[in-house]
N, C-alpha and C. Protein backbone atom coordinates (compact mmCIF):
# COMPACT_ATOMS: atom_id res chain seq x y z
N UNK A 1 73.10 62.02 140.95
CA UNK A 1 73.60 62.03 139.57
C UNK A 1 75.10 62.34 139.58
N UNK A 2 75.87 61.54 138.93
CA UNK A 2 77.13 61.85 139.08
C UNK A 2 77.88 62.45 137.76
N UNK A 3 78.62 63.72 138.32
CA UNK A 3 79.14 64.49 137.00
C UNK A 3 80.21 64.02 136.46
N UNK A 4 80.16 64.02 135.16
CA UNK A 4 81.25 63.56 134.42
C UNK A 4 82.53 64.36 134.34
N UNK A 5 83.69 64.02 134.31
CA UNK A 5 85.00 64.67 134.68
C UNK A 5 85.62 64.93 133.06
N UNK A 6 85.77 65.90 132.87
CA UNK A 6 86.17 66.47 131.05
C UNK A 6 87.81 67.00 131.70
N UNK A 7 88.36 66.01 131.24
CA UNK A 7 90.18 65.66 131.17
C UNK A 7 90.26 67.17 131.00
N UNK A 8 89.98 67.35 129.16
CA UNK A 8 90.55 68.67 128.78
C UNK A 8 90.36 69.92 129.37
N UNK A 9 89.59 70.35 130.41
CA UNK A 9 88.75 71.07 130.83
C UNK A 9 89.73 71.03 132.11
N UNK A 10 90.24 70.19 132.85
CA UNK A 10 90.89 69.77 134.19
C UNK A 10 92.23 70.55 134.12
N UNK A 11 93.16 70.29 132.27
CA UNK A 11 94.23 69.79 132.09
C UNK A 11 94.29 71.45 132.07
N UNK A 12 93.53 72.20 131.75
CA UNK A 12 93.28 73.87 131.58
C UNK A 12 93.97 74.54 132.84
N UNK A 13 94.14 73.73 133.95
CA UNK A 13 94.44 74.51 135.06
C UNK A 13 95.69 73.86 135.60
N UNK A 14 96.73 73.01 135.04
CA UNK A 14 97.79 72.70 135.51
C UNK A 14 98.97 73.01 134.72
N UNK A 15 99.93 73.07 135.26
CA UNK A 15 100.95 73.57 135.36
C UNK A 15 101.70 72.31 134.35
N UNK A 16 102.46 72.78 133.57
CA UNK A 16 103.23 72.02 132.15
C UNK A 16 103.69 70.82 132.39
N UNK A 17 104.20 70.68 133.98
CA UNK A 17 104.39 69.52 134.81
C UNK A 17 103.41 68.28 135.07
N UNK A 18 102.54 68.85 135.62
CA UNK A 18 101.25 67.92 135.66
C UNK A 18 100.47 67.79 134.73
N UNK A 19 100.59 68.29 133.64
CA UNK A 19 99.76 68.08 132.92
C UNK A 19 100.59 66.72 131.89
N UNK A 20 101.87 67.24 132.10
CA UNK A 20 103.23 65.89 130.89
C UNK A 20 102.12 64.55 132.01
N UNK A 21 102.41 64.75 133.48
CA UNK A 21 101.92 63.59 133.91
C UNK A 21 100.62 63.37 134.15
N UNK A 22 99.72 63.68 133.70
CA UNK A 22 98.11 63.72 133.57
C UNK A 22 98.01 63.07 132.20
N UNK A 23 99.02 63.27 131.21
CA UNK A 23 98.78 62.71 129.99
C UNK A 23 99.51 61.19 130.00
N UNK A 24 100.48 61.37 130.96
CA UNK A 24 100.54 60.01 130.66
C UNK A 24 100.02 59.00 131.19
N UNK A 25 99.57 59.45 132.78
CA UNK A 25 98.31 58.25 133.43
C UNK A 25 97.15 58.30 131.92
N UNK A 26 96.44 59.32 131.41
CA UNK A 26 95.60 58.86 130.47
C UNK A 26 95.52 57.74 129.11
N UNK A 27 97.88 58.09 129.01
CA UNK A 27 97.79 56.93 127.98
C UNK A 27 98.00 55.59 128.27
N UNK A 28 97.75 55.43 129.90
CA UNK A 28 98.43 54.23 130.77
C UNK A 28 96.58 53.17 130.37
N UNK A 29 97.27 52.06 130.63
CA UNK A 29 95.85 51.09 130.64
C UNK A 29 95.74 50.67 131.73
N UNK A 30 94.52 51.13 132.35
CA UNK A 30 94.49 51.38 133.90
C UNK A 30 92.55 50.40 133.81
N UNK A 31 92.98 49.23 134.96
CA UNK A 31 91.95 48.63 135.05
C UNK A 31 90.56 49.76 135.51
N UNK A 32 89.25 48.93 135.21
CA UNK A 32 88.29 49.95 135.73
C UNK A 32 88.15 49.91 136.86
N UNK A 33 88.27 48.87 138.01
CA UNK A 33 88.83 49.14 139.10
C UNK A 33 89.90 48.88 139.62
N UNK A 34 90.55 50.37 140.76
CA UNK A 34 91.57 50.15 140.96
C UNK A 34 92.16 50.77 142.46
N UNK A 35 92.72 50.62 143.26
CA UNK A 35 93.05 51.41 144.09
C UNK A 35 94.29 52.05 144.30
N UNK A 36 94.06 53.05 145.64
CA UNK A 36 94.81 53.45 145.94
C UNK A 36 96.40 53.93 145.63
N UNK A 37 96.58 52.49 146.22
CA UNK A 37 98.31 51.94 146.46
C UNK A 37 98.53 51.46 144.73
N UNK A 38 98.00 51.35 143.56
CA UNK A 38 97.77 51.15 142.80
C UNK A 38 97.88 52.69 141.56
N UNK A 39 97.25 53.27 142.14
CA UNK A 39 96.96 54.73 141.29
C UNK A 39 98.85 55.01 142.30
N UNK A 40 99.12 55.59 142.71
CA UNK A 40 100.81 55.96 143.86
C UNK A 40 101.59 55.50 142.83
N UNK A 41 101.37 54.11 142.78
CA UNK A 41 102.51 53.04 141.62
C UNK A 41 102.76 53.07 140.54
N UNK A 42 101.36 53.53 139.91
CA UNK A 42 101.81 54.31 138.51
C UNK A 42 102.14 55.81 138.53
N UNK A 43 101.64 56.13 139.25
CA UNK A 43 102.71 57.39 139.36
C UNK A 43 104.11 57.72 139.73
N UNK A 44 104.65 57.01 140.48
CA UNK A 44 106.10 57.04 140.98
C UNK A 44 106.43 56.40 139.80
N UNK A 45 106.03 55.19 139.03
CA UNK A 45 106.65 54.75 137.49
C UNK A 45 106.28 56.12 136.80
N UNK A 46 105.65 56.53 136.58
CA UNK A 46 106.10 57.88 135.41
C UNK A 46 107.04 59.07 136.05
N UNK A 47 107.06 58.96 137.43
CA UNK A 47 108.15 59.93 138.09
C UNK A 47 109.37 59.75 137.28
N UNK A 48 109.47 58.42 138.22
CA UNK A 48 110.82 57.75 138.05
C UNK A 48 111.82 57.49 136.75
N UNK A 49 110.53 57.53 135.64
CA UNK A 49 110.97 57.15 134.01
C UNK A 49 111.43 58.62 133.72
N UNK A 50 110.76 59.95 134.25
CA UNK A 50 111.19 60.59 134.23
C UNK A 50 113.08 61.39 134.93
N UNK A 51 112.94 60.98 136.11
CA UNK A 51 114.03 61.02 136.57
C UNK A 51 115.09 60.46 135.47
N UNK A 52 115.00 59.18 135.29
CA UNK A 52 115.72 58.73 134.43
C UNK A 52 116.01 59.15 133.29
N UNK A 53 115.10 59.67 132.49
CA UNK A 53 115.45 60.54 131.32
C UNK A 53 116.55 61.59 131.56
N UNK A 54 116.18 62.69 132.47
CA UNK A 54 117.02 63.65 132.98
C UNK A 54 118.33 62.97 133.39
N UNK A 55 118.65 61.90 134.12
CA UNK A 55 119.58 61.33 134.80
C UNK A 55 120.70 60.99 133.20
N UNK A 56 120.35 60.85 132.08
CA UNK A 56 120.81 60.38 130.97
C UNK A 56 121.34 61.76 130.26
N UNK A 57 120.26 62.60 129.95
CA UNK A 57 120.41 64.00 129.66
C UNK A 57 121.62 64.76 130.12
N UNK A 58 121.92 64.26 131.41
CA UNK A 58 122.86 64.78 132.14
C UNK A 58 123.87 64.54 132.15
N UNK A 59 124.43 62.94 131.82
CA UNK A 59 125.60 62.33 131.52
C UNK A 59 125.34 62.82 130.05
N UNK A 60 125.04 63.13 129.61
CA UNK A 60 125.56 63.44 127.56
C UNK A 60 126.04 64.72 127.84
N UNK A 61 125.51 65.59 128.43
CA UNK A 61 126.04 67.27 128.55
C UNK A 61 127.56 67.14 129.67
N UNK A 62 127.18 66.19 130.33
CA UNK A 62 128.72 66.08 131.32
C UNK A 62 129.94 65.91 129.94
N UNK A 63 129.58 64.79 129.33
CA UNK A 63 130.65 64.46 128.31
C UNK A 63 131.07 65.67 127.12
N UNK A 64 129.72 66.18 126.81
CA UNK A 64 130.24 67.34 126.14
C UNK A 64 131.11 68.38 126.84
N UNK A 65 130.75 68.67 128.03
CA UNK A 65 131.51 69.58 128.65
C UNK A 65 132.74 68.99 129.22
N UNK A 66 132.85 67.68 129.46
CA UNK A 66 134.38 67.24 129.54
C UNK A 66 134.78 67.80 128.23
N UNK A 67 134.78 67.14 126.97
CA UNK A 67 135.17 67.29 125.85
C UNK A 67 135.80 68.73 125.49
N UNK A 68 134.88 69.91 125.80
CA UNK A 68 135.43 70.89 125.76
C UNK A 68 136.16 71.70 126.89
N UNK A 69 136.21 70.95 127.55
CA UNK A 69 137.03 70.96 129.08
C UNK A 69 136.44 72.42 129.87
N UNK A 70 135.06 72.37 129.89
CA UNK A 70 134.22 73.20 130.53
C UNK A 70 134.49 72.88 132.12
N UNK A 71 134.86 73.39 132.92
CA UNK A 71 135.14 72.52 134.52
C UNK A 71 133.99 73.34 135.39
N UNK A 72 133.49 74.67 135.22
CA UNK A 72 132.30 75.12 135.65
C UNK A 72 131.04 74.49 135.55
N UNK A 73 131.14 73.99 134.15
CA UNK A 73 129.82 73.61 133.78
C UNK A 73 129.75 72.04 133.79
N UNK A 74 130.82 71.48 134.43
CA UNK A 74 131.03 70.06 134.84
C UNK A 74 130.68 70.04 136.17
N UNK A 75 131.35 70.97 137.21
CA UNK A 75 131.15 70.72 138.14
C UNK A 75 128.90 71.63 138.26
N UNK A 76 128.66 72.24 137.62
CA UNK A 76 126.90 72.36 137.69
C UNK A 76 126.46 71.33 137.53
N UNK A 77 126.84 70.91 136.31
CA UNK A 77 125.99 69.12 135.75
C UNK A 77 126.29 68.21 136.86
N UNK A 78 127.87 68.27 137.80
CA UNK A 78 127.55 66.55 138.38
C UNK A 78 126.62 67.57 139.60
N UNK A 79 126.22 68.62 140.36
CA UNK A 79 125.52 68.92 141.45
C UNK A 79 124.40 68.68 141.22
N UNK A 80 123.60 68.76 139.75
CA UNK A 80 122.15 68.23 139.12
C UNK A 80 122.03 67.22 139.30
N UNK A 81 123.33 66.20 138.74
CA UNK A 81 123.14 64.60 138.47
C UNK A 81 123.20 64.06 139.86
N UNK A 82 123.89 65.07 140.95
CA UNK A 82 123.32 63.95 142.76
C UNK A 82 122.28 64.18 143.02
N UNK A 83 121.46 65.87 142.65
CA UNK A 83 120.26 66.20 143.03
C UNK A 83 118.98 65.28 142.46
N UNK A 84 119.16 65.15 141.15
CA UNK A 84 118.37 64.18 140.97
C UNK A 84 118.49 62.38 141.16
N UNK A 85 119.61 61.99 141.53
CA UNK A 85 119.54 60.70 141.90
C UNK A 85 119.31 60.96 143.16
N UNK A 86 119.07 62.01 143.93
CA UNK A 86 118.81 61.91 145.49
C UNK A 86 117.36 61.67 145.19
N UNK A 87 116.44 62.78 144.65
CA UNK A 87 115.22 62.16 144.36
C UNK A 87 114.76 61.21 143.66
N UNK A 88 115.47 60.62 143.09
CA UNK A 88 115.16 59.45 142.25
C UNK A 88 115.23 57.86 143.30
N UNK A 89 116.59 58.61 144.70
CA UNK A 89 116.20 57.15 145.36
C UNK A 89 115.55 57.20 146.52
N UNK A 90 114.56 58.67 146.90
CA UNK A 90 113.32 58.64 147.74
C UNK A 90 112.28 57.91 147.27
């Protein structure tokens, strides 16, 4: 007999991280069968969309802090913005 898997019940034990990405494989339309190399692919696409968000986030706060000629908090933002394009091009 095979037990049924209760999302909400799962989502109880992860961390704010996995759970943003647990919700979004759930709102993904994911054939009923599927593999592997398949389940990886949609996940590195919700990584990656993520990266990208942040990667954007980061150029708007750079410009504000040019603007107010913040040079501390220019030079934090561009050490974020290599850190995450380093992971963004693993």
């Amino acid at each position: 007999m095979e037990e049924e898997i209760n999302i909400s019940d799962f989502m109880n034990v992860l961390d704010n991280d996995d759970k943003n990405l647990l919700a979004d494989l759930e709102m993904m339309n994911m054939p009923e069968e599927y593999n592997d190399q398949e389940i990886e692919d949609y996940i590195s696409n919700i990584k990656n969309s993520s990266l990208e968000e942040q990667i954007k986030e980061i150029n708007e706060q750079l410009k504000k802090a040019a603007m107010v000629g913040d040079n501390k908090l220019q030079l934090d933002l561009t050490k974020q913005l290599i850190e995450v394009r380093r992971i963004l091009s693993n």
